[in-house]
Protein backbone atom coordinates (compact mmCIF):
# COMPACT_ATOMS: atom_id res chain seq x y z
CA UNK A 1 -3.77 28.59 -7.42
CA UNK A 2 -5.77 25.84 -5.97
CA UNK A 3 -9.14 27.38 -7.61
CA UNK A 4 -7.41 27.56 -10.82
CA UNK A 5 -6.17 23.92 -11.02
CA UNK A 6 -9.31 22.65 -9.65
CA UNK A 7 -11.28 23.83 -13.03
CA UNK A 8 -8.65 22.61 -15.43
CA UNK A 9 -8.80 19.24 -13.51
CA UNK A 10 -11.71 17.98 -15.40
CA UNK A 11 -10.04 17.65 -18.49
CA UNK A 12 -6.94 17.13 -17.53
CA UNK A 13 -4.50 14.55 -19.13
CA UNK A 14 -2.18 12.89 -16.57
CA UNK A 15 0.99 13.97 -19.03
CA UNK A 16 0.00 17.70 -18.79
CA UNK A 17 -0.38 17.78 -14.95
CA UNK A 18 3.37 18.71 -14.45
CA UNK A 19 3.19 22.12 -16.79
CA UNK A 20 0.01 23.41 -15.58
CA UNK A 21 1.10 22.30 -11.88
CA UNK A 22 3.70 25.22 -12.25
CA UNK A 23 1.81 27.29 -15.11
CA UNK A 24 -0.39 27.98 -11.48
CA UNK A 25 1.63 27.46 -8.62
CA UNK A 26 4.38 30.42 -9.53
CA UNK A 27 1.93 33.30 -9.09
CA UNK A 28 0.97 32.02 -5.35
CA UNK A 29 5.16 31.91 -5.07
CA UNK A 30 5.85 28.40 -5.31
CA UNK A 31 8.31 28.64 -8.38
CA UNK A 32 9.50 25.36 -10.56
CA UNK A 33 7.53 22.76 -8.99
CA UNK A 34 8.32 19.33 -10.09
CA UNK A 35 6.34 16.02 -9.64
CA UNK A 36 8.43 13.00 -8.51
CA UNK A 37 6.29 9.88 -8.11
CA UNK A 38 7.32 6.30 -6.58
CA UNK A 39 7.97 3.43 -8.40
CA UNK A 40 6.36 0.27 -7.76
CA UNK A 41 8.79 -1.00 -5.28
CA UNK A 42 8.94 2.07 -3.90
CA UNK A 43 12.72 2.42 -4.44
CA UNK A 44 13.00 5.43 -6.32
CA UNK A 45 11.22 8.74 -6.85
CA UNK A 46 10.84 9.43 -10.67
CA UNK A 47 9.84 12.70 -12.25
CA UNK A 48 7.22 13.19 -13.93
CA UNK A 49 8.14 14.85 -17.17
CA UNK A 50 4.98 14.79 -18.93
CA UNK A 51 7.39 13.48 -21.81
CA UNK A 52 7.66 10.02 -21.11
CA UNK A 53 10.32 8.09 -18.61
CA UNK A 54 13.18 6.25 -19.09
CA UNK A 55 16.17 7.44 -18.30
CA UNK A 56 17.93 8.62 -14.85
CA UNK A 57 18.38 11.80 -16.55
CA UNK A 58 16.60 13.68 -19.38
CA UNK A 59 17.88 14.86 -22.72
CA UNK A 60 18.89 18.55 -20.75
CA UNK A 61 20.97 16.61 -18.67
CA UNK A 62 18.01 17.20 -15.48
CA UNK A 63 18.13 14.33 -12.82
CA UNK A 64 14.64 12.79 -13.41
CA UNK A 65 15.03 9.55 -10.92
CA UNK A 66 16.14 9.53 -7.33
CA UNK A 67 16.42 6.87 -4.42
CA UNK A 68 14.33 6.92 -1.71
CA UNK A 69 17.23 5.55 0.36
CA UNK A 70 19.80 8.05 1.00
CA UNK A 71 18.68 11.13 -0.16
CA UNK A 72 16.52 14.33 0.91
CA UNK A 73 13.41 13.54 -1.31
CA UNK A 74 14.01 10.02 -0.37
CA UNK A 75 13.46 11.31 3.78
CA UNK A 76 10.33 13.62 2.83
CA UNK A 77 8.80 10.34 1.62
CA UNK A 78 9.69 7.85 4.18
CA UNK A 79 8.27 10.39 7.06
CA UNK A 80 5.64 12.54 5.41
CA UNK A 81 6.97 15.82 5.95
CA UNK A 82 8.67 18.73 4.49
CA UNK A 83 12.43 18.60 4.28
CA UNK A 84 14.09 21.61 3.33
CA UNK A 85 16.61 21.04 -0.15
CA UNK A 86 19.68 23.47 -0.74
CA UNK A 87 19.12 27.18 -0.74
CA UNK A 88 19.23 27.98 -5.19
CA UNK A 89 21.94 30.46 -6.30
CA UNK A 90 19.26 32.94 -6.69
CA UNK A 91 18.19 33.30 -2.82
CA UNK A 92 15.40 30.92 -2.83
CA UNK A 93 14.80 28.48 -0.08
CA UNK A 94 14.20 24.57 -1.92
CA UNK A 95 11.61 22.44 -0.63
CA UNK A 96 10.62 18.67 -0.81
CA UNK A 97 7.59 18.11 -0.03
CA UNK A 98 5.40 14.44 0.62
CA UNK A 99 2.72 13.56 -1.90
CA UNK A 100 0.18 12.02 0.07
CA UNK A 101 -3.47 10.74 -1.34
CA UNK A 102 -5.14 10.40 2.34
CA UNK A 103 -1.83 7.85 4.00
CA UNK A 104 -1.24 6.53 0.51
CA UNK A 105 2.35 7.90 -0.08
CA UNK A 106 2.32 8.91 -3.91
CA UNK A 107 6.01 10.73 -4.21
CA UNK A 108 7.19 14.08 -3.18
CA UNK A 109 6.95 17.72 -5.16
CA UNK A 110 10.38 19.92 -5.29
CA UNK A 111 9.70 23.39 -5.56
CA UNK A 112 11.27 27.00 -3.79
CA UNK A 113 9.98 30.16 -2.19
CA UNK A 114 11.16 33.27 -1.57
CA UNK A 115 10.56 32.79 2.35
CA UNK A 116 10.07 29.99 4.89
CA UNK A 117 7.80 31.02 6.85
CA UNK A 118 4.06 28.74 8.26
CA UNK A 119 2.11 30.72 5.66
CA UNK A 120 4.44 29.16 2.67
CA UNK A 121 4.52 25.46 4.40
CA UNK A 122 0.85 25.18 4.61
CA UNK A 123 0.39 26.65 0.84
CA UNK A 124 2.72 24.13 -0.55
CA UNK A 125 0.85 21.10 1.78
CA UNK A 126 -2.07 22.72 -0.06
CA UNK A 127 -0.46 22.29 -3.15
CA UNK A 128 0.81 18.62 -2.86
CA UNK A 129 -2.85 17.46 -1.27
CA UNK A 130 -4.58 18.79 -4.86
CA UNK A 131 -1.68 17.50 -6.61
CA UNK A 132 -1.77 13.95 -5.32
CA UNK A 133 -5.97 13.96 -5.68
CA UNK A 134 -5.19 14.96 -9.45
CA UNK A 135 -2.37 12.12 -9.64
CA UNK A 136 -4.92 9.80 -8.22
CA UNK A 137 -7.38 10.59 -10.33
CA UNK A 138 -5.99 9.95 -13.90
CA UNK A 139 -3.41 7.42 -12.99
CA UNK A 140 -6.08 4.01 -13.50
CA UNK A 141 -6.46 5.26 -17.35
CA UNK A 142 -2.85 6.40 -17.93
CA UNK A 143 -0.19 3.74 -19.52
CA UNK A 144 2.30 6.65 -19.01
CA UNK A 145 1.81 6.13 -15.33
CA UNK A 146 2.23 2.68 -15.23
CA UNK A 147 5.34 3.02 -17.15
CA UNK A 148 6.76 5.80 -15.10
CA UNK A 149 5.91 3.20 -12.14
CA UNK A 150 8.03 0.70 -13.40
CA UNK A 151 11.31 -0.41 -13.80
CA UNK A 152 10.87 -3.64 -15.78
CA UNK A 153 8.57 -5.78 -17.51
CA UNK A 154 5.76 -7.37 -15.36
CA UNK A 155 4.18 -10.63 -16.41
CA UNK A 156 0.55 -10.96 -17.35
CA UNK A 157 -0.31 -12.50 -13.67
CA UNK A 158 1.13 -9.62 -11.84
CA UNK A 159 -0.63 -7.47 -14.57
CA UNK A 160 -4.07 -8.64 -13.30
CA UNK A 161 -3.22 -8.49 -9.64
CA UNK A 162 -1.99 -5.20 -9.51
CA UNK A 163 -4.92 -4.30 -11.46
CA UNK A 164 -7.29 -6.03 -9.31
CA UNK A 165 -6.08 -5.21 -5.49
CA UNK A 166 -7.09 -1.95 -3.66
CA UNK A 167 -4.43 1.05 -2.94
CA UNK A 168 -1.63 -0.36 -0.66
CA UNK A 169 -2.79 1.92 2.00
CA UNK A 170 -5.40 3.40 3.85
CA UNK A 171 -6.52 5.27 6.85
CA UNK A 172 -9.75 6.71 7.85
CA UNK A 173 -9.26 7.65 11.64
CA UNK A 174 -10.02 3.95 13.07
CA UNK A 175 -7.79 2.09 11.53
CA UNK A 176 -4.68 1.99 9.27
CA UNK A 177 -4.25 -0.50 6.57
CA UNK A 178 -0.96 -1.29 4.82
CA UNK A 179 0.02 -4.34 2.26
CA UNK A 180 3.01 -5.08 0.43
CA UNK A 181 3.18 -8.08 -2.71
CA UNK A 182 6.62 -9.23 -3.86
CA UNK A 183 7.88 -10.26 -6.40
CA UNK A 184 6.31 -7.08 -7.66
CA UNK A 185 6.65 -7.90 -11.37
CA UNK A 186 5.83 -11.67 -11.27
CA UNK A 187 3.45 -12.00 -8.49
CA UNK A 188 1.18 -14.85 -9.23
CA UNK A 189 -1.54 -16.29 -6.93
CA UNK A 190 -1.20 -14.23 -4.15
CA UNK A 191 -3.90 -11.18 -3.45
CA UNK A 192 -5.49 -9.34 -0.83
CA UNK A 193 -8.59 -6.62 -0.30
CA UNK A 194 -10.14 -5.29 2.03
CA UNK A 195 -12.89 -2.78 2.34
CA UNK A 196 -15.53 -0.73 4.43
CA UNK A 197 -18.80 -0.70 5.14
CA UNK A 198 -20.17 1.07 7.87
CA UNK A 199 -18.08 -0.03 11.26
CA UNK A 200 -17.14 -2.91 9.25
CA UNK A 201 -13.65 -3.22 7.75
CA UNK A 202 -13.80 -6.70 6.14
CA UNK A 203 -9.89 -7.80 5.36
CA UNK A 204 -8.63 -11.06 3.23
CA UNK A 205 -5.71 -12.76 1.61
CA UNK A 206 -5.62 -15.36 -0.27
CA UNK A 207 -2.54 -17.95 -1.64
CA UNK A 208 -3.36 -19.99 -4.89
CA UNK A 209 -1.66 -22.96 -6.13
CA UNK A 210 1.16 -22.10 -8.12
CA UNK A 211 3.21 -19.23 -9.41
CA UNK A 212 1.37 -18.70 -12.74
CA UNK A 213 -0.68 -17.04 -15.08
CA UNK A 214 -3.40 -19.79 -14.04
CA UNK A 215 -2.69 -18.88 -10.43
CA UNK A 216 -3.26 -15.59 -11.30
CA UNK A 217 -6.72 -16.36 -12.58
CA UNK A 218 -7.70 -18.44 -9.47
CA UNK A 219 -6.84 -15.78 -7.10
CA UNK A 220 -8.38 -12.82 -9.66
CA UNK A 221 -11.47 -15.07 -9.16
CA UNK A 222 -11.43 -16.21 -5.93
CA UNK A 223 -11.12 -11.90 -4.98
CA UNK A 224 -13.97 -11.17 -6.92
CA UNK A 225 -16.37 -14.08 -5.96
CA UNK A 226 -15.52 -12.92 -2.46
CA UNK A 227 -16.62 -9.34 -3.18
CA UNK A 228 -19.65 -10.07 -4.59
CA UNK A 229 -20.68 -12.50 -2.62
CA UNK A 230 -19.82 -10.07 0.23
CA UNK A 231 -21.47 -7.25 -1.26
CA UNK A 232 -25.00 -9.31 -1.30
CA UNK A 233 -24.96 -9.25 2.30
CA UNK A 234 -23.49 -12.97 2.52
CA UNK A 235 -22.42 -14.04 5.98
CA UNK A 236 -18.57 -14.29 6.68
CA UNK A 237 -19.42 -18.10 7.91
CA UNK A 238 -21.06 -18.71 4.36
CA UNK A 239 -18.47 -16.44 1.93
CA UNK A 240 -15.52 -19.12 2.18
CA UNK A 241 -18.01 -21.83 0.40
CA UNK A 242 -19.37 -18.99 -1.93
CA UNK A 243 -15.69 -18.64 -3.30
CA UNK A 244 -14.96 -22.10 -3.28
CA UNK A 245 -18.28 -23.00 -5.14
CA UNK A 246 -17.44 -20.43 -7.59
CA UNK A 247 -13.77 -21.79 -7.88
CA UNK A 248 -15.52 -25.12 -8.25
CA UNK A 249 -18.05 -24.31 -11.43
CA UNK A 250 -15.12 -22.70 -13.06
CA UNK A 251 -11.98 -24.91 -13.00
CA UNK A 252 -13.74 -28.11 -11.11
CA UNK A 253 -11.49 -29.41 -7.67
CA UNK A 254 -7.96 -28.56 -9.96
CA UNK A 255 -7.44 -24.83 -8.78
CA UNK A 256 -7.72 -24.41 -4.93
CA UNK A 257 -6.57 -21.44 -2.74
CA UNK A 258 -5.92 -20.83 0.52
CA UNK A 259 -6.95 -17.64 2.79
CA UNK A 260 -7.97 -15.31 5.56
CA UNK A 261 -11.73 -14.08 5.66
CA UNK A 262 -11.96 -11.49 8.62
CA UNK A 263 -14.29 -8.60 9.38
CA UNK A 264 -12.92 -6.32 12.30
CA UNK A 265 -15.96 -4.59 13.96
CA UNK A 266 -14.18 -0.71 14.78
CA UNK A 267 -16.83 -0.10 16.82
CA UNK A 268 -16.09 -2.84 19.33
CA UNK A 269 -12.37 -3.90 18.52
CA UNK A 270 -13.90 -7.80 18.14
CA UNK A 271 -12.09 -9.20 15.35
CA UNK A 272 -14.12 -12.01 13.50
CA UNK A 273 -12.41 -14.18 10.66
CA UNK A 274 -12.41 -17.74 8.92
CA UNK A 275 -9.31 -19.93 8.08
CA UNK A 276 -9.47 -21.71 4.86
CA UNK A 277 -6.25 -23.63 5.07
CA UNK A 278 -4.03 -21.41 5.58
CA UNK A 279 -1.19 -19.87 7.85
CA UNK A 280 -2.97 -18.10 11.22
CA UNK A 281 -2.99 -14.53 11.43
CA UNK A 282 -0.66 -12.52 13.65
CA UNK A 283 -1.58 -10.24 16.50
CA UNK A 284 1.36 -7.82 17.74
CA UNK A 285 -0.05 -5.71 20.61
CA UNK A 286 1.98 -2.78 22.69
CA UNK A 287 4.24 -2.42 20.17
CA UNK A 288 6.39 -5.93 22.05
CA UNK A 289 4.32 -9.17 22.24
CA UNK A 290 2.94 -11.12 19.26
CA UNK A 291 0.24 -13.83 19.54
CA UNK A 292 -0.92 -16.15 17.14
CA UNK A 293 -4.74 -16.30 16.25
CA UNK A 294 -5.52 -20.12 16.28
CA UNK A 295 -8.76 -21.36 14.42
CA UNK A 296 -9.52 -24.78 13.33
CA UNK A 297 -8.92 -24.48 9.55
CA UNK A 298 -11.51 -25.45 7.06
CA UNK A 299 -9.85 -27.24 3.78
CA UNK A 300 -8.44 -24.91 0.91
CA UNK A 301 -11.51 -23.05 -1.33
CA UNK A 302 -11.87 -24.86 -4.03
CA UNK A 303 -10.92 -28.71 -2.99
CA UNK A 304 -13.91 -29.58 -2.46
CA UNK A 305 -13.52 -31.69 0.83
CA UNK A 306 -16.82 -31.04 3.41
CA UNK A 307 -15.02 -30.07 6.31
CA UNK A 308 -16.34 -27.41 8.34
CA UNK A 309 -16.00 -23.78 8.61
CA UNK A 310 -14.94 -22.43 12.18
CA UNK A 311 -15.70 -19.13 12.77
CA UNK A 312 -13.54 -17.36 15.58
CA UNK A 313 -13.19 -14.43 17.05
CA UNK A 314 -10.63 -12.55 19.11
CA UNK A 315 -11.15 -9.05 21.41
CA UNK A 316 -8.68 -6.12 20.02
CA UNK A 317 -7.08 -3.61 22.14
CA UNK A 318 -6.61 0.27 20.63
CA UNK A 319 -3.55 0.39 18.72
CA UNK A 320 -3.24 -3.28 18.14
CA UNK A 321 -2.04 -4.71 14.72
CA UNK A 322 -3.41 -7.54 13.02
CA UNK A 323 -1.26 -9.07 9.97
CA UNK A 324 -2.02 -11.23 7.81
CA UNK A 325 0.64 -12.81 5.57
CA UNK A 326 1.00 -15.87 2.62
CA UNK A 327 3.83 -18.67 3.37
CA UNK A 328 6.35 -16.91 0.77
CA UNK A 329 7.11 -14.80 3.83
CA UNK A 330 7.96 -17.00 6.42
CA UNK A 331 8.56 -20.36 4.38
CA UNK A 332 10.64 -19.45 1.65
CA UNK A 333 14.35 -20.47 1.73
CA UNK A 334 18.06 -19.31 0.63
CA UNK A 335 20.60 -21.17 1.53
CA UNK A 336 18.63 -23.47 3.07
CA UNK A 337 17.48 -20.75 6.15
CA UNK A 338 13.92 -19.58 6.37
CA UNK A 339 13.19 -16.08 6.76
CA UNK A 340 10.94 -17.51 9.18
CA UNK A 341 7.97 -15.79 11.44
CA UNK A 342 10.11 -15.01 14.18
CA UNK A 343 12.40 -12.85 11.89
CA UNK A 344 9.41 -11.57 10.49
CA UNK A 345 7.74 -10.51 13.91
CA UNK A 346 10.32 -9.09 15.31
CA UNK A 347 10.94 -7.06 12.12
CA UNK A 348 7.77 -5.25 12.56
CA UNK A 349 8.39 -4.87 16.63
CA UNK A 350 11.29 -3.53 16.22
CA UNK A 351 10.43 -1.11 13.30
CA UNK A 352 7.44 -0.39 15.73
CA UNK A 353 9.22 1.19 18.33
CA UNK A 354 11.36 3.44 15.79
CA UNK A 355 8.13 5.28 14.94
CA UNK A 356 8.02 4.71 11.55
CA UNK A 357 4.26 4.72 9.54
CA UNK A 358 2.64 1.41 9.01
CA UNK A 359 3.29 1.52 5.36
CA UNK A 360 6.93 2.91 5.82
CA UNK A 361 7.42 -0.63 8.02
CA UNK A 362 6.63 -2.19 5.50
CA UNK A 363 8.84 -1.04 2.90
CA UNK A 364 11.65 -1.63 4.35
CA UNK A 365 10.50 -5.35 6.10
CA UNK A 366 10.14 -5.94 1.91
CA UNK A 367 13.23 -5.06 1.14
CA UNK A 368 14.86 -7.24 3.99
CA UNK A 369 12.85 -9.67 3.01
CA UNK A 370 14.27 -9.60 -0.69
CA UNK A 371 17.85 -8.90 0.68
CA UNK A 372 17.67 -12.23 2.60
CA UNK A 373 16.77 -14.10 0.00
CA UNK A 374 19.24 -12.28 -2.64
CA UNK A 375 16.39 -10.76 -4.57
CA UNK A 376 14.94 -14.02 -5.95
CA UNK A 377 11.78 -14.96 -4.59
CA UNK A 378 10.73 -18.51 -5.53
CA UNK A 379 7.39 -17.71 -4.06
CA UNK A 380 5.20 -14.83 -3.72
CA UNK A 381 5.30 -13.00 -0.55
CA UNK A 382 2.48 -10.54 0.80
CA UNK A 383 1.36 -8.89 3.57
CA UNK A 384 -1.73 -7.31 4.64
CA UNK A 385 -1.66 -5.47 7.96
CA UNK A 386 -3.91 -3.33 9.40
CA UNK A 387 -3.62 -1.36 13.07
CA UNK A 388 -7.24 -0.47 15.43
CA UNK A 389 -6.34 3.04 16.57
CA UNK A 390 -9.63 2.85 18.88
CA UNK A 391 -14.03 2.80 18.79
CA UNK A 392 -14.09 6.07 18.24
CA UNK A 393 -13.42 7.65 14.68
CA UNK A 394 -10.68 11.03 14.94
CA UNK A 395 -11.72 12.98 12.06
CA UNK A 396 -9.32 15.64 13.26
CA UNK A 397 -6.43 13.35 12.46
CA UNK A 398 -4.16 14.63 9.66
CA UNK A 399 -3.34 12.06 6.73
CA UNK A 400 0.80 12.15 8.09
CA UNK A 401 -0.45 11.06 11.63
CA UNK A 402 -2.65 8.36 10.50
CA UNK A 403 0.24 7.04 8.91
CA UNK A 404 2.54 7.46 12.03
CA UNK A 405 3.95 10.65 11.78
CA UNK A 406 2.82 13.47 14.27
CA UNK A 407 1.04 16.57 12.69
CA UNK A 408 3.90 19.19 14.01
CA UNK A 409 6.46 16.73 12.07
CA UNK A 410 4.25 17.01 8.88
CA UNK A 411 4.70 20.84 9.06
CA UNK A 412 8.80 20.80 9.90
């Protein structure tokens, strides 16, 4: 099965993945596999057809959209594990089974055997690892994915920034990184990366003026002066003036933006970062106290105003989780009532301590955040978070525990 998929891959369009998915799955006894993938929001689960999306159901009548809230797929993808579906008139057992591209949570596959037994779990977690490598790998140059993964139009801003940022997740054993941007569709001049090198994880976020396509630009900008500057071996004390003097040369002092420049070293839990104007970053540790990184904040990138850049740093504990967030999550109001940081803290405490993945927290803290504020942001609101787990890298640790879930839950 896997051998057989594995030398179609390489010339394999992203609309034929669901017929030759099942074309080799059914002689290893996984019969009628379907691919359901999330939507942007991560609301729904939508099946791939390999005929185009847009509809709840298909032509045949076939369900081809379900929520993640409230529903058996909807559970496999929230936890990262196999959830047994209803036994099929003909005797076989039904499956749903997590989609996961290392802790990036890609959708769920539906499929049934004729038995239940360790042998058929780990096949089918065989199955859905290749699958989601095979998703991952044609989705950047597929419109029909992007479609698929959307449920309206999204304007030319959000366009670029979707385009732009990293996957919302990722794990490698020493730490976990999750991010959420709302309003998904008309995001504007928010952004966020981060990145690796060596026992370096180098994590920013920046804010720029506005809610345009021009904030758009500045922050597309302002994210790729920082990477290159980075990449050229430019110290994080010096990369907040490389952006801004890039800002600067482009638009003069009439686009500015605001951010976090950090670089956690893994090896030694010391977390170093820059503020360029903007709100300080958020330490929870032990899963119950929060603390509030202060640094003396250097003026906006691209203002232009001399002041000086303060670099601090701050010793991590294993297991400690460092967010970083723009003011659309704390400042914005409805009804004249903040969300506010406490809300927000306590959110992620309290999600915390009900076990739930890094990126599953997440999820749902968006969709309070959107239900507080009647699902009209008048700002953009993101969040970058990312958890130590410890100096030492695990490379033991399955993709479902990195992303919160133990190993014996991943396999029932």
């Amino acid at each position: 099965m896997l051998a057989g998929l594995l030398a179609e891959s390489h010339l394999m369009a992203f609309e034929v993945l669901p017929s030759r998915v099942a074309e080799h799955a059914a002689p290893a006894g996984l019969h009628d596999v379907s691919i359901y993938l999330g939507d942007l929001q991560r609301r729904v689960l939508r099946r791939l057809t390999g005929h185009g999306q847009d509809a709840a159901q298909d032509a045949c009548g076939n369900v081809t959209e379900l929520a993640v809230e409230g529903t058996v797929a909807g559970r496999a993808y929230q936890y990262g594990r196999i959830v047994p579906a209803a036994t099929r008139e003909d005797g076989r057992y039904g499956w749903w089974v997590p989609l996961l591209d290392g802790t990036e949570r890609l959708g769920v596959l539906h499929m049934a055997t004729a038995g239940d037994g360790g042998d058929v779990r780990e096949d089918m977690l065989a199955l859905a690892s290749l699958v989601a490598m095979l998703v991952v790998g044609s989705r950047d140059t597929s419109d029909a994915y992007a479609r698929l993964a959307r449920s309206r139009p999204m304007n030319v801003a959000a366009e670029m920034q979707w385009t732009l940022i990293p996957p919302r997740t990722y794990a490698d054993g020493r730490v976990v990184i999750a991010a959420a941007m709302e309003p998904a569709y008309e995001v504007g001049g928010d952004a966020y990366d981060y990145a690796t090198a060596g026992d370096t994880v180098h994590l920013s976020i920046f804010d720029a003026m506005g809610h345009d396509t021009a904030a758009g630009l500045t922050a597309n900008l302002a994210v790729g002066a920082c990477r290159n500057h980075r990449r050229q071996g430019t110290p994080l004390e010096d990369l907040g003036d490389a952006v801004e003097q890039v800002l600067l040369e482009q638009f003069g002092p009439s686009r500015y933006v605001t951010g976090i420049l950090a670089d956690l070293d893994t090896a030694t839990g010391m977390l170093t970062w820059v503020n360029r104007g903007h709100h300080p970053p958020v330490v929870i540790r032990d899963g119950r106290w929060t603390t509030l990184l202060r640094c003396p904040p250097a003026h906006p990138m691209g203002t232009d105003l001399h002041l000086p850049t303060t670099v601090c740093r701050e010793q991590l504990q294993p297991g400690d989780r460092l967010v970083l967030y723009t003011d659309g999550i704390i400042e914005a109001r409805t009804r004249g009532e903040e969300f506010g940081l406490t809300r927000f803290t306590d959110f992620l405490i309290r999600h915390h301590a009900d076990g739930l993945s890094v990126p599953e927290t997440l999820r749902r803290l968006t969709r309070a955040h959107l239900r507080h504020h009647n699902n009209r942001l008048q700002d953009d609101a993101t969040i970058l978070l990312c958890e130590w787990l410890g100096p030492r890298a695990d490379k033991t640790t399955s993709a479902t525990s990195l992303a919160g879930v133990p190993d014996t839950a991943a396999h029932g």
